[in-house]
C-alpha atoms as a PDB file:
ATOM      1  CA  UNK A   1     -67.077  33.153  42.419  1.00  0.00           C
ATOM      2  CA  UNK A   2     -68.776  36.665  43.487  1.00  0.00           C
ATOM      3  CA  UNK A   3     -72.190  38.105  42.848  1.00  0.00           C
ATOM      4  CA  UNK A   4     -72.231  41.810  41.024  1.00  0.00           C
ATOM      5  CA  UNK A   5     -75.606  43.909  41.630  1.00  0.00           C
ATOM      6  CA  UNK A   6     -76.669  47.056  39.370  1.00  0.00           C
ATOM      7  CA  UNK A   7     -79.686  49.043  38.875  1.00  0.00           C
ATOM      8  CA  UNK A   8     -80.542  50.830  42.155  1.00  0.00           C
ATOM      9  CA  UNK A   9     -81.473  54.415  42.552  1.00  0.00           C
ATOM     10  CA  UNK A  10     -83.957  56.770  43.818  1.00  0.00           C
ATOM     11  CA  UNK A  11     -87.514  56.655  42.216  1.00  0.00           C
ATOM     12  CA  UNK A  12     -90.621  58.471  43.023  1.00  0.00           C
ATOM     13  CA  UNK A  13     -93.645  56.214  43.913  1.00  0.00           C
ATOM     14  CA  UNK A  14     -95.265  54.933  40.959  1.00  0.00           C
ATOM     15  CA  UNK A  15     -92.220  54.692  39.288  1.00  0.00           C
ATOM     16  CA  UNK A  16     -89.890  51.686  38.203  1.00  0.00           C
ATOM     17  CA  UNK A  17     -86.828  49.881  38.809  1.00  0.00           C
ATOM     18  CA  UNK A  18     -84.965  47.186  37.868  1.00  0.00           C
ATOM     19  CA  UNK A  19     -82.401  45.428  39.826  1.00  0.00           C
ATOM     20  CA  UNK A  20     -79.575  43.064  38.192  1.00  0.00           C
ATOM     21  CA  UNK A  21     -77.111  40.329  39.852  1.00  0.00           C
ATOM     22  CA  UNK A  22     -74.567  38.372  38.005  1.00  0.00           C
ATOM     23  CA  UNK A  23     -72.506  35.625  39.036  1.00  0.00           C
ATOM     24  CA  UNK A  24     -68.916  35.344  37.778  1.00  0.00           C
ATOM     25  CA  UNK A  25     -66.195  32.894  38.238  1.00  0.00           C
ATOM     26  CA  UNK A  26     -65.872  28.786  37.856  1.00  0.00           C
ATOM     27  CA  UNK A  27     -69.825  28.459  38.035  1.00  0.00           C
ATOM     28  CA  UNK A  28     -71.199  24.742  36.831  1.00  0.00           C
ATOM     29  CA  UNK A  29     -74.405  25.511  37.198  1.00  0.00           C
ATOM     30  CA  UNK A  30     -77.022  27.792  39.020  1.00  0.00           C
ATOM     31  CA  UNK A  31     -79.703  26.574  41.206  1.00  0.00           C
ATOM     32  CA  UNK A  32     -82.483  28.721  42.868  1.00  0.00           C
ATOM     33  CA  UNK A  33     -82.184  31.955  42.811  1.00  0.00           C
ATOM     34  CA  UNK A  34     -83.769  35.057  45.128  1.00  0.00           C
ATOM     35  CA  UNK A  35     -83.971  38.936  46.270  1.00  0.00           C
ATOM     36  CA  UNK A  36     -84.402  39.702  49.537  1.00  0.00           C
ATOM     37  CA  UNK A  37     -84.366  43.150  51.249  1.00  0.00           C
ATOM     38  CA  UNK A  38     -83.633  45.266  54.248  1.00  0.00           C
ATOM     39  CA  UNK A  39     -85.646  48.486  55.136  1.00  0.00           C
ATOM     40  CA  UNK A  40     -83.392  50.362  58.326  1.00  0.00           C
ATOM     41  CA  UNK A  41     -84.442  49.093  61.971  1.00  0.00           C
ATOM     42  CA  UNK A  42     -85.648  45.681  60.389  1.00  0.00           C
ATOM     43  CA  UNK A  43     -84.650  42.512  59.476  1.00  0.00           C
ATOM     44  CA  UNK A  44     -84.001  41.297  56.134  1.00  0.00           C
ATOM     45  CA  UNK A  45     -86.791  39.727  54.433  1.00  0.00           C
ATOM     46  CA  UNK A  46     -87.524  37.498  51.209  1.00  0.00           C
ATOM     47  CA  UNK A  47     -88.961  39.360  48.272  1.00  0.00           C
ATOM     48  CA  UNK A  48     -88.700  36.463  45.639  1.00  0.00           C
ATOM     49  CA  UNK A  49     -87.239  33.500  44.487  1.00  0.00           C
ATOM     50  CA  UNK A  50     -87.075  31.368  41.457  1.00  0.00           C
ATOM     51  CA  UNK A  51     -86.181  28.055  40.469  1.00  0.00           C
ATOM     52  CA  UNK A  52     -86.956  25.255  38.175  1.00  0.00           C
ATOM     53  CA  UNK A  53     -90.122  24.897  39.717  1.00  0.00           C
ATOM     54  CA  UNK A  54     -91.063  28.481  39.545  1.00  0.00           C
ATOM     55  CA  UNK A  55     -91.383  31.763  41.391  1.00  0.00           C
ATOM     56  CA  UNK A  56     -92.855  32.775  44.740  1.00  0.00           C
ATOM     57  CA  UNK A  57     -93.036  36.338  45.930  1.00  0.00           C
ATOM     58  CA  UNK A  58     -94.121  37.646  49.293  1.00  0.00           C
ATOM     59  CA  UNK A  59     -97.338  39.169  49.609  1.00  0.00           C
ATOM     60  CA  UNK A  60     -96.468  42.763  50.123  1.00  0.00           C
ATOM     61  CA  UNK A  61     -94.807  42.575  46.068  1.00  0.00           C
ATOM     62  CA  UNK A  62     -96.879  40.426  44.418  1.00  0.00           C
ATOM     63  CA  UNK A  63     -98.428  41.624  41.023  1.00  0.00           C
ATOM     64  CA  UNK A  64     -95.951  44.885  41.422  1.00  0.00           C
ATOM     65  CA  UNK A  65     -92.428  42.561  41.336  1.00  0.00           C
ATOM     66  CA  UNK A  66     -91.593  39.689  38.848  1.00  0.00           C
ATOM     67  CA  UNK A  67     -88.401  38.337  39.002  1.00  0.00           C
ATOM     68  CA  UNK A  68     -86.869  36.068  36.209  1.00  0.00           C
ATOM     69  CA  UNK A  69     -83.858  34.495  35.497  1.00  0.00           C
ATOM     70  CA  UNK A  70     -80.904  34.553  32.622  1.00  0.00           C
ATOM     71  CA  UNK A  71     -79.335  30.885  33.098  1.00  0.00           C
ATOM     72  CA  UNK A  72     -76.830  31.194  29.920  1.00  0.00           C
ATOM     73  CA  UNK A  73     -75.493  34.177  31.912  1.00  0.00           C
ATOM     74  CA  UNK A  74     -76.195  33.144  35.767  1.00  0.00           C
ATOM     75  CA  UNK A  75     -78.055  36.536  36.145  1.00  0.00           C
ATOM     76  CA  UNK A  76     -81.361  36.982  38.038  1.00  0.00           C
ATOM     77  CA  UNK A  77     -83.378  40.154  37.842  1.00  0.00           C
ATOM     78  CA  UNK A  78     -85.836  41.773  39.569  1.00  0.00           C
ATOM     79  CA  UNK A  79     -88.640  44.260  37.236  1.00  0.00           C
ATOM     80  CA  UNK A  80     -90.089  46.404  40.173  1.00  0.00           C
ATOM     81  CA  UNK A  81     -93.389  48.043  39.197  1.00  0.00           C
ATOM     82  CA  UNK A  82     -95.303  50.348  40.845  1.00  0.00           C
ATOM     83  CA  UNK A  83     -92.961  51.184  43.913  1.00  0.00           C
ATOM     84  CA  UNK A  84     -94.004  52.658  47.159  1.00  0.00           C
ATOM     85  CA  UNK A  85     -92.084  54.260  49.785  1.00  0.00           C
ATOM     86  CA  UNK A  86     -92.394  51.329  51.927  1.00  0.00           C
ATOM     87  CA  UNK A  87     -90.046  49.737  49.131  1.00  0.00           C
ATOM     88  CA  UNK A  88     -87.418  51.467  50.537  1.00  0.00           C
ATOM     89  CA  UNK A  89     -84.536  48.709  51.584  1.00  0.00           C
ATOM     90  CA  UNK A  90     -81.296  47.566  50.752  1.00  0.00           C
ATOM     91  CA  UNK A  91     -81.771  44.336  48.289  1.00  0.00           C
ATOM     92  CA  UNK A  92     -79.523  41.679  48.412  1.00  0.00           C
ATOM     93  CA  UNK A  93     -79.335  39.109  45.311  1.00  0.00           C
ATOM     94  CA  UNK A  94     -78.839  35.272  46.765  1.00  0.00           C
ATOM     95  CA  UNK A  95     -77.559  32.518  44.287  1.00  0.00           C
ATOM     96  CA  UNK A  96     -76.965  29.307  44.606  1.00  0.00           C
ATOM     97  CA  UNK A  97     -74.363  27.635  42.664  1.00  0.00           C
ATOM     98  CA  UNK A  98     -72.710  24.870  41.671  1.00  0.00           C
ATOM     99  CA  UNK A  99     -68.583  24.944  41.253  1.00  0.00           C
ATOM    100  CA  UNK A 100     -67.079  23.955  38.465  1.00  0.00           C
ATOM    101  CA  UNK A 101     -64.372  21.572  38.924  1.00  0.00           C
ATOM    102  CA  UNK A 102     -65.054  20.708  42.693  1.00  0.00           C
ATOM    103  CA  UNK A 103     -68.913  20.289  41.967  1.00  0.00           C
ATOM    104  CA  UNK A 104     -69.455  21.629  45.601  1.00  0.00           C
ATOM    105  CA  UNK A 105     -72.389  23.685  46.577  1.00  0.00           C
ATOM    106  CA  UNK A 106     -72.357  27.403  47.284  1.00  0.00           C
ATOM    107  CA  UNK A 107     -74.547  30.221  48.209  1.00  0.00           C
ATOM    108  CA  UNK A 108     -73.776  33.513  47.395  1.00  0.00           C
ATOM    109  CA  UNK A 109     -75.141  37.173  48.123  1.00  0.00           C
ATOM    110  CA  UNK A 110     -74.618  40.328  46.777  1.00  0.00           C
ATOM    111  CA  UNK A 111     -72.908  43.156  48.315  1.00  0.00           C
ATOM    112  CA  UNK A 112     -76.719  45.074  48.333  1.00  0.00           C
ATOM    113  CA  UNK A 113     -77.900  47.910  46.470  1.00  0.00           C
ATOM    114  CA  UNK A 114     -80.232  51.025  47.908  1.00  0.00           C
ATOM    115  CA  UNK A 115     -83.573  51.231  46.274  1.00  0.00           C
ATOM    116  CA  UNK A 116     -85.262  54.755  47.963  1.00  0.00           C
ATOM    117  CA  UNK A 117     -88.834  55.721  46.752  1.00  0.00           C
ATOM    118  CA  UNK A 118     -89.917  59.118  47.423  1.00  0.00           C
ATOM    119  CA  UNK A 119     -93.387  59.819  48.572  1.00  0.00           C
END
């Protein structure tokens, strides 16, 4: 089971993004899902997360960021609005699955994509 990211790039401020993970492989079932990002020199942070229950966002992306959710095809995305330079990280995709088969638990990241937004 692996996670596959897409949609990075370089962006001026004001523009838009959006950022796609898929999970692949013996997958029963998906449970919450997340981004989270990395700007150089700090530590990685949570930018969303959704589950059943809903979404939560941190404070610094909300009413710019909505992430949603694709369950038939274990995919979460993040729509990124109205991007400043202080955007600039490496995002990671986290989701957590269920295993088909051995019904275990697993978490799974991405590999990270670069999302740079010029001033």
């Amino acid at each position: 089971v692996q996670l596959v990211e897409s949609g990075g790039g370089l962006v001026q401020a004001g523009g838009s993004l959006r950022l796609s993970c898929g999970a692949s492989g013996s997958i029963f079932s998906t449970n919450a899902m997340g981004w989270y990002r990395q700007a150089p020199g700090s530590q990685r942070e949570l930018v969303a997360t959704i589950t059943s229950g809903g979404t939560n966002y941190a404070d610094s992306v909300k009413g710019r960021f909505t992430i949603s959710r694709d369950n038939a095809k274990n995919t979460v995305y993040l729509q990124m609005t109205n991007l400043k330079p202080e955007d600039t990280a490496v995002y990671y995709c986290n989701i957590n699955v269920v295993v088909a088969g051995t019904y275990t638990y697993r978490e799974l990241w991405g590999q990270g994509i670069l999302v740079t937004v010029s001033s």
